[in-house]
Protein backbone atom coordinates (compact mmCIF):
# COMPACT_ATOMS: atom_id res chain seq x y z
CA UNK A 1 28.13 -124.86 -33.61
CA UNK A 2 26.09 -126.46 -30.82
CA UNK A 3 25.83 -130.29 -30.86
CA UNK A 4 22.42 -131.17 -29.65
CA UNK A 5 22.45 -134.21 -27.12
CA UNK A 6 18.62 -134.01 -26.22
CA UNK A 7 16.23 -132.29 -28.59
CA UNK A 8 13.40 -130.64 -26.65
CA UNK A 9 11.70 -128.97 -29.23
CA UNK A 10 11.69 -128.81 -32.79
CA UNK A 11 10.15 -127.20 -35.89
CA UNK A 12 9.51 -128.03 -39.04
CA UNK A 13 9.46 -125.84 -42.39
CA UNK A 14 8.60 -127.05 -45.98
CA UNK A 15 8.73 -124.34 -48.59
CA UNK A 16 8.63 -124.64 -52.90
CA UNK A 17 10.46 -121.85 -54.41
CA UNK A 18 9.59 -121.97 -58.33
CA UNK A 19 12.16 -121.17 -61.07
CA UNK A 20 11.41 -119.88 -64.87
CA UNK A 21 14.53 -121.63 -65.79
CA UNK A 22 15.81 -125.68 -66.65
CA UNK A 23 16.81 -128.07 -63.57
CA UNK A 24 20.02 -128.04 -65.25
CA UNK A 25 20.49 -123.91 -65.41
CA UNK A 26 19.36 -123.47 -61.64
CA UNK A 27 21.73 -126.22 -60.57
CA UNK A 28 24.43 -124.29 -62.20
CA UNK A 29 23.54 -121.36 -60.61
CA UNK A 30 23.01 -122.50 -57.07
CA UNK A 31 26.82 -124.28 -57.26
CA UNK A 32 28.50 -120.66 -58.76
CA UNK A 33 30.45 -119.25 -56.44
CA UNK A 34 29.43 -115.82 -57.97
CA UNK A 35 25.96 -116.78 -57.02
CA UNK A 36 27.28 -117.39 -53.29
CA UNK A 37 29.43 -113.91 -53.10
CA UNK A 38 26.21 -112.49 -54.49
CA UNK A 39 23.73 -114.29 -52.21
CA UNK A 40 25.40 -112.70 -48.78
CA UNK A 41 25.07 -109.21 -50.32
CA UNK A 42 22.21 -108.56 -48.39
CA UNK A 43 21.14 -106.09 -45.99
CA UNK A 44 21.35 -108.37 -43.08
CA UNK A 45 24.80 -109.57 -43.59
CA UNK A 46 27.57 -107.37 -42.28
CA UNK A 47 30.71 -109.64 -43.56
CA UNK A 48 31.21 -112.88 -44.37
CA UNK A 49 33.96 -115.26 -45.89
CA UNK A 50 33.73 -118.22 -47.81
CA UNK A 51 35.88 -120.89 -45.72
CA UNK A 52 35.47 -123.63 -48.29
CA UNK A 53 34.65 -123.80 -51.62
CA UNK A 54 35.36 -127.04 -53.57
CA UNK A 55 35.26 -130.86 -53.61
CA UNK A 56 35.27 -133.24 -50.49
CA UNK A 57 34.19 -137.13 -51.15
CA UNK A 58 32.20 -136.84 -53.74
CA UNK A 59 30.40 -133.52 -52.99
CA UNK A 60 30.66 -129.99 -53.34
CA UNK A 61 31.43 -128.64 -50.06
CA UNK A 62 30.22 -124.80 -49.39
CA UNK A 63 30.93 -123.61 -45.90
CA UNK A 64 30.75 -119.71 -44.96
CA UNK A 65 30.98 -117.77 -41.62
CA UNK A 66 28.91 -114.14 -41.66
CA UNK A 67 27.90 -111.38 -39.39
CA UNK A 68 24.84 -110.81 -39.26
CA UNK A 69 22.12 -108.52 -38.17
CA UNK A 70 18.89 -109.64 -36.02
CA UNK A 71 15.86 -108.12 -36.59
CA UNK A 72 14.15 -108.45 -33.20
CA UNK A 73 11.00 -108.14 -33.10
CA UNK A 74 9.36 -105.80 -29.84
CA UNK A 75 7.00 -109.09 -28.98
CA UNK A 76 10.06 -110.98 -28.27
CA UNK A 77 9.86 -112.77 -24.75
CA UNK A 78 12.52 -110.73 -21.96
CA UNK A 79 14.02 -113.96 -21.76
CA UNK A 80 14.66 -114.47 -25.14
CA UNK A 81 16.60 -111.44 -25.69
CA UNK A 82 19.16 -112.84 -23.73
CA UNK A 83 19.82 -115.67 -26.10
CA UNK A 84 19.13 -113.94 -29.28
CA UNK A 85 21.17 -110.54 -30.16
CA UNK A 86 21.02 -108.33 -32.63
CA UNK A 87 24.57 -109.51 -33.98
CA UNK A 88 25.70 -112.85 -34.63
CA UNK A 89 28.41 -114.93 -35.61
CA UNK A 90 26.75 -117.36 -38.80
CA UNK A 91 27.90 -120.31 -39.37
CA UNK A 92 26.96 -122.06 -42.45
CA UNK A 93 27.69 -125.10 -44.56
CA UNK A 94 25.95 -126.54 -47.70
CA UNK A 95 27.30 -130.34 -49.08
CA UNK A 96 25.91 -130.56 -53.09
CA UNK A 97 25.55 -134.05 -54.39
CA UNK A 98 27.61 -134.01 -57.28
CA UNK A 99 25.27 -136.82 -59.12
CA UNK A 100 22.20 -136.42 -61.25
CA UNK A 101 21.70 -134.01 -64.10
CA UNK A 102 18.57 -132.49 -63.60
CA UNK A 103 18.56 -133.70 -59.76
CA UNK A 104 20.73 -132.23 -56.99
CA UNK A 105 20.36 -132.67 -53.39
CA UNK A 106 22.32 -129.85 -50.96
CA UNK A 107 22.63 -131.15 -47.23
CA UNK A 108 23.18 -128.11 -45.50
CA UNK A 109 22.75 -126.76 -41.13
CA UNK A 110 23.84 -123.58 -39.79
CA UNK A 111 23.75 -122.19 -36.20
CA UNK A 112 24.46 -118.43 -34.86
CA UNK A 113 26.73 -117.92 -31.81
CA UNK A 114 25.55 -117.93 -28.37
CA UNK A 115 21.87 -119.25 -29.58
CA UNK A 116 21.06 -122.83 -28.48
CA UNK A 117 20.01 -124.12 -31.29
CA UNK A 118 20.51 -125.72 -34.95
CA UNK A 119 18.90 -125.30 -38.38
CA UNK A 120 19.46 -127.88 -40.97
CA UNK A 121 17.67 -129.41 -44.06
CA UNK A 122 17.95 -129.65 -47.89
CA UNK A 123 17.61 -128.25 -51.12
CA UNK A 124 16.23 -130.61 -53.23
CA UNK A 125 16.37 -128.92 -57.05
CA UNK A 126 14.21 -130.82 -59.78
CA UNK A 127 12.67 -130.15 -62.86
CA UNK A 128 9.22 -128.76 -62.70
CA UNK A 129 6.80 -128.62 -65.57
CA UNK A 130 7.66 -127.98 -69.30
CA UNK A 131 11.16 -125.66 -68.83
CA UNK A 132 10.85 -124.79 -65.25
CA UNK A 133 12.79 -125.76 -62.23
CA UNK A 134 11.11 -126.04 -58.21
CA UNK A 135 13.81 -125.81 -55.24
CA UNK A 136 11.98 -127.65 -52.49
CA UNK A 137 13.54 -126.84 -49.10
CA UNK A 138 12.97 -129.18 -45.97
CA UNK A 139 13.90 -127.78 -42.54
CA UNK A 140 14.05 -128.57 -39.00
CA UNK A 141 14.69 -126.23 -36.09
CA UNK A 142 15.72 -127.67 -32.91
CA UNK A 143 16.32 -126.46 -29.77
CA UNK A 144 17.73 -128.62 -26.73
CA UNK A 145 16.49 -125.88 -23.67
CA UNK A 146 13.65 -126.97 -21.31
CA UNK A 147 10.16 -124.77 -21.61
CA UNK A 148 11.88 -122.55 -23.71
CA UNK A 149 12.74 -124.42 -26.77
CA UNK A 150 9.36 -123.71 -28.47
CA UNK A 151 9.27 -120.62 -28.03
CA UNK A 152 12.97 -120.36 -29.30
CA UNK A 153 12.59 -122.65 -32.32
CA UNK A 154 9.00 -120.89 -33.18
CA UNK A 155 11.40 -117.51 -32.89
CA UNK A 156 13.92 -118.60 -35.50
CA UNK A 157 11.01 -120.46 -37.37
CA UNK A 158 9.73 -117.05 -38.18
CA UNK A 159 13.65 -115.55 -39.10
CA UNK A 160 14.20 -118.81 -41.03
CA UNK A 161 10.29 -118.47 -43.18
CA UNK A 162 12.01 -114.29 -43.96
CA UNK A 163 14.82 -115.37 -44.91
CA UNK A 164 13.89 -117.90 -47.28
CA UNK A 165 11.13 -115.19 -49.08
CA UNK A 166 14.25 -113.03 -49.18
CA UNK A 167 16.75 -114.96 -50.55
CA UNK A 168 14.19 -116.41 -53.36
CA UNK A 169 14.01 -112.84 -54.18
CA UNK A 170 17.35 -112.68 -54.06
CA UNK A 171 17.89 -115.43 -56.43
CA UNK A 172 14.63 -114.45 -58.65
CA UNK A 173 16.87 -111.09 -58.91
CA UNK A 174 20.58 -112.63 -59.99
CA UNK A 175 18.85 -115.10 -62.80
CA UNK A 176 17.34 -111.75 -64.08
CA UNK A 177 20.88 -110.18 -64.16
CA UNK A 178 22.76 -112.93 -65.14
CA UNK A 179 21.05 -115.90 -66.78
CA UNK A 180 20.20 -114.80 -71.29
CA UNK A 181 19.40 -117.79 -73.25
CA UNK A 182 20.18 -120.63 -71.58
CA UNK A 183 23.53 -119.13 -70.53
CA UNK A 184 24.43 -118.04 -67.02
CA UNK A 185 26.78 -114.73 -67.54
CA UNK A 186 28.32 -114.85 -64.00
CA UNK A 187 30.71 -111.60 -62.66
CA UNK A 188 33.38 -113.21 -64.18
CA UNK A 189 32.14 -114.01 -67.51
């Protein structure tokens, strides 16, 4: 991971991602580990192992390293193809509040090898309407280079806003699978 001492530029992302399901049922979900073996089966993930899994003061700690493709686009700038490859090492980690019923806050940042910069943000799952559930997602993309940063952060901006829309998909498509009645039937139920 890159530590950032002097953030050049930065970008922000705010997203809603809306659930047919209970606060309580998408929590549930979201802290399965079947969910989290399930959510890197994507296209765009090569490998990946779950380092941690489990408690650490008071929160549930969820930290994975993947390989993973890049899409890059034919627009990207010469210079940016230097810092961005089509591989990558991801790292990723994810710290659930373990308080709160219908409420739970995940503090989570991930960075890819060799690319100077950092993603982080939350989840921030709350009951929404009647029997419905919203996961509102706050992110920031920083960069620490000079002149490029923007350019950079307005690059992974872009991966970041895809791979949101794919993993809500993603998710939409496991609570179809696995969630009957107010029950989530995980892979190992």
């Amino acid at each position: 991971m890159i530590l950032m001492d002097a953030v050049h530029d930065a970008m922000n992302i705010q997203e809603q991602h809306f659930y047919d399901i209970p606060a309580q049922d998408l929590i549930e979900i979201f802290l399965d580990e079947s969910y989290i073996h399930a959510r890197c089966d994507m296209p765009d993930i090569e490998s990946y192992t779950i380092d941690h899994y489990g408690e650490k003061d008071g929160r549930l700690v969820i930290s994975l390293t993947a390989e993973v493709i890049v899409k890059l686009p034919d627009q990207i700038p010469k210079v940016l193809k230097k810092l961005v490859r089509d591989r990558h090492t991801m790292t990723s980690t994810v710290e659930w509040e373990l308080e709160g019923k219908d409420t739970r806050v995940g503090h989570y940042r991930f960075a890819m090898s060799g690319v100077p910069a950092e993603i982080q943000g939350t989840h921030s799952i709350k009951p929404h309407g009647t029997n419905g559930s919203v996961n509102q997602l706050d992110i920031q993309v920083k960069s620490a280079i000079p002149l490029l940063g923007k350019t950079l952060c307005k690059f992974i901006g872009s991966e970041v806003k895809t791979g949101l829309t794919d993993e809500y998909d993603a998710t939409l498509d496991y609570i179809n699978k696995f969630y009957h009645d107010g029950i989530v039937k995980t892979v190992n139920s």
